[in-house]
N, C-alpha and C. Protein backbone atom coordinates (compact mmCIF):
# COMPACT_ATOMS: atom_id res chain seq x y z
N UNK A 1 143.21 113.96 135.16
CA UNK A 1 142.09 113.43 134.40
C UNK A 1 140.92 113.27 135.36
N UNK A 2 139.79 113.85 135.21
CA UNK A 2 138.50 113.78 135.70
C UNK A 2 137.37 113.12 135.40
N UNK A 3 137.24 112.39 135.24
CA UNK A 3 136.43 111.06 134.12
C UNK A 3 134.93 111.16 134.57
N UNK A 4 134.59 111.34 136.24
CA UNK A 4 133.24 111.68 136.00
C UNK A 4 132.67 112.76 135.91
N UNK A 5 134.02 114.11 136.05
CA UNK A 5 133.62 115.15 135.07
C UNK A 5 133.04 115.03 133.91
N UNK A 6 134.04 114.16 133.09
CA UNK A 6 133.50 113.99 132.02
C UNK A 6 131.98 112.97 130.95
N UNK A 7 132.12 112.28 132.47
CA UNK A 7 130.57 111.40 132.02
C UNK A 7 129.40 112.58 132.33
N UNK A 8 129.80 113.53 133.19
CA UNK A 8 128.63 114.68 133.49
C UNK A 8 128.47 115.05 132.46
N UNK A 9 129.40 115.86 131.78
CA UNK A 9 129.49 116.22 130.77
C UNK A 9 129.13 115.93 129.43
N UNK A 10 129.16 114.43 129.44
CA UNK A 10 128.82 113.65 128.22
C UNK A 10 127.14 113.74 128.38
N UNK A 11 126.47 113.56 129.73
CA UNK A 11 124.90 113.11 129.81
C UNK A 11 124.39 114.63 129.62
N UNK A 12 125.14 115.84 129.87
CA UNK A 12 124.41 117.32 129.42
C UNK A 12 125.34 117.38 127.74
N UNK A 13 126.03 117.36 127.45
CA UNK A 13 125.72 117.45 126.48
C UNK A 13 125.30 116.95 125.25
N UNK A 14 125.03 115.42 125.25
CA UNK A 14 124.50 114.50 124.79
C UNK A 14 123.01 114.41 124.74
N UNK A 15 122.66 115.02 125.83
CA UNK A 15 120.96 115.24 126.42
C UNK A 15 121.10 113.69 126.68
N UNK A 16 121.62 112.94 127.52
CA UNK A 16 121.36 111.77 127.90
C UNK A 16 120.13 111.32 129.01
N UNK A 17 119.28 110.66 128.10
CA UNK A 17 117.61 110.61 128.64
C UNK A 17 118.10 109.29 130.17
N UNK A 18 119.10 108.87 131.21
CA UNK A 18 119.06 108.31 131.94
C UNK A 18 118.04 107.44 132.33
N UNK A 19 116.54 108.68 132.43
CA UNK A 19 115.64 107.77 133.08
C UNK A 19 114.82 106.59 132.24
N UNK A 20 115.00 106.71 131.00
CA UNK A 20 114.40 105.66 129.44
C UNK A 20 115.35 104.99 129.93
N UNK A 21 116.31 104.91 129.86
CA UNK A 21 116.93 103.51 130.40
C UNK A 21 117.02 102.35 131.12
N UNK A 22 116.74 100.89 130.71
CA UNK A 22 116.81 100.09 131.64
C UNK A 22 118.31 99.99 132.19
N UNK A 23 118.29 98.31 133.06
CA UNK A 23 119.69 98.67 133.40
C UNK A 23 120.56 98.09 132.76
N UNK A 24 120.42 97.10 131.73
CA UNK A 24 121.95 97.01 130.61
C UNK A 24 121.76 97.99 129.85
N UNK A 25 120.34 99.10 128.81
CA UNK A 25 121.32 100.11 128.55
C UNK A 25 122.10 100.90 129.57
N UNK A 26 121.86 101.35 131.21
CA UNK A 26 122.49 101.93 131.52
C UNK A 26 124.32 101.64 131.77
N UNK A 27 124.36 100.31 131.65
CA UNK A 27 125.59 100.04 131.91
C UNK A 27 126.37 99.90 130.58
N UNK A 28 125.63 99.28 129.70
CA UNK A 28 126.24 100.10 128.34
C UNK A 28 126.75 101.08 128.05
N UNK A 29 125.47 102.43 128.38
CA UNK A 29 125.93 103.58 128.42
C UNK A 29 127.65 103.73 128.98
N UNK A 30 127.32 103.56 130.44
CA UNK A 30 128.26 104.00 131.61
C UNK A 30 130.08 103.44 130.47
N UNK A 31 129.30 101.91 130.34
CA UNK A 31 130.84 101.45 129.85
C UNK A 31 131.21 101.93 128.67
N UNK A 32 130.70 102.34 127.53
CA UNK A 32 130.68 103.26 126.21
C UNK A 32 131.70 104.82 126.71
N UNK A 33 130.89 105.50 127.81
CA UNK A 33 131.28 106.58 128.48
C UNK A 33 132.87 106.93 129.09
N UNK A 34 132.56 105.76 129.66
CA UNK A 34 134.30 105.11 130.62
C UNK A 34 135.04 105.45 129.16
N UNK A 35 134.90 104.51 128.28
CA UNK A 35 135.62 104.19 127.41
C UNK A 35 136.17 105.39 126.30
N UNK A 36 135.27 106.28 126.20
CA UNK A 36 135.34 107.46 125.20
C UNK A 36 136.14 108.56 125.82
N UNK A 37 135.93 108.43 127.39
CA UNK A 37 136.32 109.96 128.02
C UNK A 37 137.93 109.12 128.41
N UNK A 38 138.60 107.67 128.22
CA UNK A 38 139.99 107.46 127.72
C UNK A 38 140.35 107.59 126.84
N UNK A 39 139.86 107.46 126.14
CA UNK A 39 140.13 107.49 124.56
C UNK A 39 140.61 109.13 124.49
N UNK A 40 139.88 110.18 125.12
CA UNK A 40 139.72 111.60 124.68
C UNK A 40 140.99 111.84 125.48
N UNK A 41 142.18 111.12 126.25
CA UNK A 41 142.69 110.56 126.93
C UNK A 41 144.41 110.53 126.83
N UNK A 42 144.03 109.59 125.20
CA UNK A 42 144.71 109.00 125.13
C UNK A 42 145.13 107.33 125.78
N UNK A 43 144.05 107.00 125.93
CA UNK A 43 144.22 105.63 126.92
C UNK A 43 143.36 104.80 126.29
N UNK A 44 143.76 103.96 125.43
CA UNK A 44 142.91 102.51 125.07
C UNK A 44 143.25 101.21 125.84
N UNK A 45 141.82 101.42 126.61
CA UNK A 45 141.40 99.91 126.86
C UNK A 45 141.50 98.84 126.19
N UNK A 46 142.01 97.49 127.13
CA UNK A 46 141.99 96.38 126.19
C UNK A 46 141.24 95.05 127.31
N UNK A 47 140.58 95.45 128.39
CA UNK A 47 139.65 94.63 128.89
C UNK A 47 138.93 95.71 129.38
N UNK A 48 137.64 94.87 129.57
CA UNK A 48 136.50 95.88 130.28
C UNK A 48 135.99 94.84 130.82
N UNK A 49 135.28 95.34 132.00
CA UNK A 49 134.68 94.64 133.04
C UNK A 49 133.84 95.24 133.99
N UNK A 50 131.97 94.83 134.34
CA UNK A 50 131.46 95.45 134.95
C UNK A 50 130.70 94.76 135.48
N UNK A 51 130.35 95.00 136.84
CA UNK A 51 129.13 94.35 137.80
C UNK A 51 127.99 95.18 138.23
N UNK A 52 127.26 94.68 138.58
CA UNK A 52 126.08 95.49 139.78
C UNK A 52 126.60 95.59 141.19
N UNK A 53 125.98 96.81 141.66
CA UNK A 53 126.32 96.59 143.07
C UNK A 53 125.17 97.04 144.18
N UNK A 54 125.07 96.81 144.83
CA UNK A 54 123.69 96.88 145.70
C UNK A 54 124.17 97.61 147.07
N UNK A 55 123.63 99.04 147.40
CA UNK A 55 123.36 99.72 148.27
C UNK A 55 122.07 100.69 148.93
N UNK A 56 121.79 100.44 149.70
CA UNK A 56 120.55 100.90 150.43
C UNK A 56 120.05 102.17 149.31
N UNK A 57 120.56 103.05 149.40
CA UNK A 57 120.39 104.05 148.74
C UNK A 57 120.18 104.20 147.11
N UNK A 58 120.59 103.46 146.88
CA UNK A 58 120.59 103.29 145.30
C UNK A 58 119.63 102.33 144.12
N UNK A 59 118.77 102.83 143.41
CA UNK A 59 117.81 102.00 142.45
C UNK A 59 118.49 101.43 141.93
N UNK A 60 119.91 101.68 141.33
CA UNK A 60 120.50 101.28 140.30
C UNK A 60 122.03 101.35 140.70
N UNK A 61 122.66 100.55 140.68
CA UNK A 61 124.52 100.54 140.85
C UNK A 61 124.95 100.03 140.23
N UNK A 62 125.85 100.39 139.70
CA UNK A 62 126.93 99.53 138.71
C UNK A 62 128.42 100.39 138.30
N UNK A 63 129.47 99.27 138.29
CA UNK A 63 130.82 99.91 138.35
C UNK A 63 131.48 98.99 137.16
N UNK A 64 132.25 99.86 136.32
CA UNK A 64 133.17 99.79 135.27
C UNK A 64 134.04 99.79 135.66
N UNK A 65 135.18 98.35 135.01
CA UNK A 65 136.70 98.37 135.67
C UNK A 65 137.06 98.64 133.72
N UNK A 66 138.04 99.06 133.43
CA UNK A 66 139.03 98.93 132.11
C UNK A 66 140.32 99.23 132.80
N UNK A 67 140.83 98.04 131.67
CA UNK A 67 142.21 97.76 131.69
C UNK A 67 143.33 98.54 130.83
N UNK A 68 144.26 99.02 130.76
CA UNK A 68 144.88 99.17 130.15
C UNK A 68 146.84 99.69 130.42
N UNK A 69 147.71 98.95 129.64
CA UNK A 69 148.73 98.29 130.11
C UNK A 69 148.92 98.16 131.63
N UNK A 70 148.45 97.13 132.23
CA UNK A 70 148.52 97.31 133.67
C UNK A 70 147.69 97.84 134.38
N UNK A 71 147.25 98.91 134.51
CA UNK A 71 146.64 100.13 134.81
C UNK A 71 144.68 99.80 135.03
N UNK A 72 144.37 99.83 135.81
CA UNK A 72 142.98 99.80 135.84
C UNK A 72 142.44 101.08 136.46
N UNK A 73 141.42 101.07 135.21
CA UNK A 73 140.56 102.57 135.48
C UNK A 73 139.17 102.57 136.18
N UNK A 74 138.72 103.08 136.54
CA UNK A 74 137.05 102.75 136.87
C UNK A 74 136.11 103.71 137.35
N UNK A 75 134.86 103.48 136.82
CA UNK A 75 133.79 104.78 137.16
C UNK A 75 132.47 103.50 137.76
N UNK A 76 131.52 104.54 138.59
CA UNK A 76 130.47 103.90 138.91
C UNK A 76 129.24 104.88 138.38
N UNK A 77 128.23 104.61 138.34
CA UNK A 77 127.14 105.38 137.67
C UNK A 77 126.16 104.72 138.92
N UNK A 78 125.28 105.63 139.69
CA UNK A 78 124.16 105.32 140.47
C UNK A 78 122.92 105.93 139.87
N UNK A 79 121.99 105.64 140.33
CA UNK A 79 120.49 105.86 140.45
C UNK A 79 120.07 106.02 141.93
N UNK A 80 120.05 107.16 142.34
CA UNK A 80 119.65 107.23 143.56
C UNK A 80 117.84 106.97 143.75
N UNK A 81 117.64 106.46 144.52
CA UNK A 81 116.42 105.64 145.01
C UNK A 81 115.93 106.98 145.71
N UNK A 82 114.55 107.51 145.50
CA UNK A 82 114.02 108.46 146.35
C UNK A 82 113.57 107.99 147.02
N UNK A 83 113.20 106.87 147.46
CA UNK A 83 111.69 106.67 148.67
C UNK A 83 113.13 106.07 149.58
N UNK A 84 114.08 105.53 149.36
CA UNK A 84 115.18 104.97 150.51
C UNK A 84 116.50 105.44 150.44
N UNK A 85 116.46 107.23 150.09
CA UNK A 85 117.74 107.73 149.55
C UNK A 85 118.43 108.00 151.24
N UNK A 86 119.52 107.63 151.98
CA UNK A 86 119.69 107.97 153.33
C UNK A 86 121.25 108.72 152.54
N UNK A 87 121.26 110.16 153.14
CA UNK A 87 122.86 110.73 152.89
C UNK A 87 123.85 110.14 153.08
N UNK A 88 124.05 109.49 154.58
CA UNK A 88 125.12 109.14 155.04
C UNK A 88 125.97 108.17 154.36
N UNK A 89 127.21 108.99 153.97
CA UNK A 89 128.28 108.27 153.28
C UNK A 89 127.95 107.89 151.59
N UNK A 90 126.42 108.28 151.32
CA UNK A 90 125.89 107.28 150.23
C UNK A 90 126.59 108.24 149.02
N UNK A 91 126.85 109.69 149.18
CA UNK A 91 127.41 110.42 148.24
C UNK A 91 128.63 110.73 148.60
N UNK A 92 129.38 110.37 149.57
CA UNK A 92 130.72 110.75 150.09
C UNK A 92 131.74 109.64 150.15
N UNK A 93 131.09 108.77 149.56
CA UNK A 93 131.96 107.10 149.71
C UNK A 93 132.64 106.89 148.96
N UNK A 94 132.97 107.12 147.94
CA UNK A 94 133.56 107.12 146.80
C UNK A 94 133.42 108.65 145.26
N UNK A 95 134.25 109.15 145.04
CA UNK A 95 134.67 109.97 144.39
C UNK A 95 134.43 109.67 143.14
N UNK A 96 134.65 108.94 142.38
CA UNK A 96 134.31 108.33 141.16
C UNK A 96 133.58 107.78 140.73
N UNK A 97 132.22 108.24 141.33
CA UNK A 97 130.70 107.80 141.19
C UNK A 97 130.25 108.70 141.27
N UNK A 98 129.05 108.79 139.46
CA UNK A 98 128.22 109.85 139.35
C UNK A 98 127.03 109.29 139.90
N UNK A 99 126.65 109.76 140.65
CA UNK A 99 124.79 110.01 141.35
C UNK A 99 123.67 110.57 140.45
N UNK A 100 123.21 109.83 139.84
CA UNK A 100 121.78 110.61 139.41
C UNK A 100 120.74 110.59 140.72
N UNK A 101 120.17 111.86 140.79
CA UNK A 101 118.71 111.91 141.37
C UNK A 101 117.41 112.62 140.60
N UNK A 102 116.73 111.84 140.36
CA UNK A 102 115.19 112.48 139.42
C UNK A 102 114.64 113.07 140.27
N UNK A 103 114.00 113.96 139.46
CA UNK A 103 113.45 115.02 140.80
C UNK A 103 112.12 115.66 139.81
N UNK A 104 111.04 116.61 140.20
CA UNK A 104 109.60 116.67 139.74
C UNK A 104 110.01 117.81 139.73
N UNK A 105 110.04 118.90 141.45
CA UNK A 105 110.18 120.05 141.36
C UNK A 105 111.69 120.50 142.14
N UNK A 106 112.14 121.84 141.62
CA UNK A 106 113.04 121.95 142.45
C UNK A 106 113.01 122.23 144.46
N UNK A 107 111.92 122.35 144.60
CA UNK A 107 111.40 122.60 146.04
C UNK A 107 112.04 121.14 147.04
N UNK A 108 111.63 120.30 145.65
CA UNK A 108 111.93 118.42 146.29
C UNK A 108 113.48 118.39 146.76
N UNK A 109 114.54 119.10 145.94
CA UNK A 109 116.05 118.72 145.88
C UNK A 109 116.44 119.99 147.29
N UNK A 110 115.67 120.75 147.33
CA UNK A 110 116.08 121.67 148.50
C UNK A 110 117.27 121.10 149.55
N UNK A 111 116.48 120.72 150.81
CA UNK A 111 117.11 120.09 151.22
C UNK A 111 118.13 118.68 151.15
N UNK A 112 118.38 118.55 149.99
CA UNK A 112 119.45 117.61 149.04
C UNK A 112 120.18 118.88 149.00
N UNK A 113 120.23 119.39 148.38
CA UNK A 113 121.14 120.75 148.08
C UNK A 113 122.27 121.26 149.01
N UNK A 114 121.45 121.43 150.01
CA UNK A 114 121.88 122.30 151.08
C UNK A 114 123.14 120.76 151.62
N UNK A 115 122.44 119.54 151.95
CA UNK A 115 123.47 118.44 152.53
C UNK A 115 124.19 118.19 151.46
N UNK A 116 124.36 118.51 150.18
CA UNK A 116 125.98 118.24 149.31
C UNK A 116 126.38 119.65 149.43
N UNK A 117 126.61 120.56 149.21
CA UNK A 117 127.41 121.38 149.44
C UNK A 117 128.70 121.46 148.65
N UNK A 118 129.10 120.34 149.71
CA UNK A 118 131.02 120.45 149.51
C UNK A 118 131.10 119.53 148.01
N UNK A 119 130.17 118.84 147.42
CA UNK A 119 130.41 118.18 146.62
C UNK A 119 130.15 118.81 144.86
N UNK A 120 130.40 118.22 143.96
CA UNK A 120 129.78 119.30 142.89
C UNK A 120 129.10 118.63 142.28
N UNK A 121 128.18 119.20 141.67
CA UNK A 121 126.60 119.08 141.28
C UNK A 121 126.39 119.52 140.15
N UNK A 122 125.05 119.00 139.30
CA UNK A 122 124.66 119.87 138.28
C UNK A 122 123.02 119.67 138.34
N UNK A 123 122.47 120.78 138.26
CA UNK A 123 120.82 120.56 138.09
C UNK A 123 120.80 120.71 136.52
N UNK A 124 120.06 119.54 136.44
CA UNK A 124 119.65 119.91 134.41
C UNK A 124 118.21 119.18 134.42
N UNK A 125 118.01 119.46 133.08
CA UNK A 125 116.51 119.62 132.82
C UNK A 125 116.91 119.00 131.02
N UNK A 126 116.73 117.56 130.81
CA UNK A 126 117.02 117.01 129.62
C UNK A 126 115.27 116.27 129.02
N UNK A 127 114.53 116.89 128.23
CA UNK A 127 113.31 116.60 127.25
C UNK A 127 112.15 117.08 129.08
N UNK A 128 112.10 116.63 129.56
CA UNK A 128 110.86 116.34 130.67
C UNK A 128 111.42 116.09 131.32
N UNK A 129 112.87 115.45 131.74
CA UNK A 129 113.08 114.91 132.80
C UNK A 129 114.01 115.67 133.70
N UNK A 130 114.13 116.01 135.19
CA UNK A 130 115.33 117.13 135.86
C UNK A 130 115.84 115.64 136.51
N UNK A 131 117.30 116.77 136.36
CA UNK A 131 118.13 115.48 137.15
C UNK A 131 119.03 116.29 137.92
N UNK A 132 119.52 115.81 138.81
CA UNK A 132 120.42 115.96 139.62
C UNK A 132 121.93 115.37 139.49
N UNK A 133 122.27 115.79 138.70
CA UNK A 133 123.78 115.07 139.15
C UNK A 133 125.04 115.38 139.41
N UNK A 134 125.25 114.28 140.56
CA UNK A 134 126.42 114.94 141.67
C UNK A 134 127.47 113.77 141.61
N UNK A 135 128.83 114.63 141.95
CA UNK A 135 129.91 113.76 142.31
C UNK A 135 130.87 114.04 143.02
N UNK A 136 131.40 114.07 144.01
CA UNK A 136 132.13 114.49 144.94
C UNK A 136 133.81 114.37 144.29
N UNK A 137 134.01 115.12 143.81
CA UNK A 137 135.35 114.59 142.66
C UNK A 137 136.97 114.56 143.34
N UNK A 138 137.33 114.13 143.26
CA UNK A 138 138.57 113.57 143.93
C UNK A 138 139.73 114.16 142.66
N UNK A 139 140.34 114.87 142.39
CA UNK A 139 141.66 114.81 140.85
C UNK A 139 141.81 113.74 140.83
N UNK A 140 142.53 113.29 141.92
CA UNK A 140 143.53 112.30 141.69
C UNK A 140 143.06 110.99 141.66
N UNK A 141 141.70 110.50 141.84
CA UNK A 141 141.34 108.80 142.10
C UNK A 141 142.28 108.12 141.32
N UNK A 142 142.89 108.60 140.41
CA UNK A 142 143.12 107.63 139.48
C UNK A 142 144.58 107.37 139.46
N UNK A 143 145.39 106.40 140.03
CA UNK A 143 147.31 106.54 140.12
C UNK A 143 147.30 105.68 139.32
């Protein structure tokens, strides 16, 4: 199971406008998301639980825990900060965190590009807005 495969997936094919979002819809979103791509699963949640989290790099952090028999699942959703985005570790730290980055032109993500590499990515282009989003995906995060 690949879950922030599938939140990628949900924001392209949903056309999910990210950047209209403040940050309880975004964590709405995120926890709505968590919740649907178990469901698609086979896995119903019966607690949910989410915080903010604060890293240099990031406008926006926040991580989804759900429960279910025993079992806790969890995704993080970022907003990468352009004016204080630093690489190191900030996209390689965790596997189960989708990265948004807004971007104007593609000339800007260039060198972004070239330093993920090993990780997988999607460039999209949803009403006006391009986004970047990456996640370094792990299969297995989830035992």
């Amino acid at each position: 199971m690949n879950i922030p495969h599938q939140i990628i997936k949900q924001i392209i094919r949903d056309e999910i406008d990210l950047k209209s979002f403040d940050e309880r819809d975004k964590r709405q979103w995120i926890t709505a998301g968590l919740i649907d791509a178990l469901n698609e699963n086979g896995i119903f949640p019966t607690a949910v639980r989410s915080i903010s989290l604060k890293m240099p790099s990031y406008a926006f952090l926040c991580k989804v825990w759900v429960n279910y028999k025993g079992k806790e699942y969890y995704i993080e959703l970022g907003i990468l900060d352009r004016d204080k985005l630093k690489l190191e570790n900030s996209l390689t730290d965790n596997s189960n965190r989708v990265s948004v980055y807004f971007f104007d032109n593609i000339s800007e993500i260039q060198s972004l590009l070239e330093s993920i590499r090993e990780l997988n990515y999607y460039v999209v282009k949803i009403g006006t807005n391009r986004m970047l989003l990456i996640n370094s995906i792990n299969e297995n995060f989830i035992h």
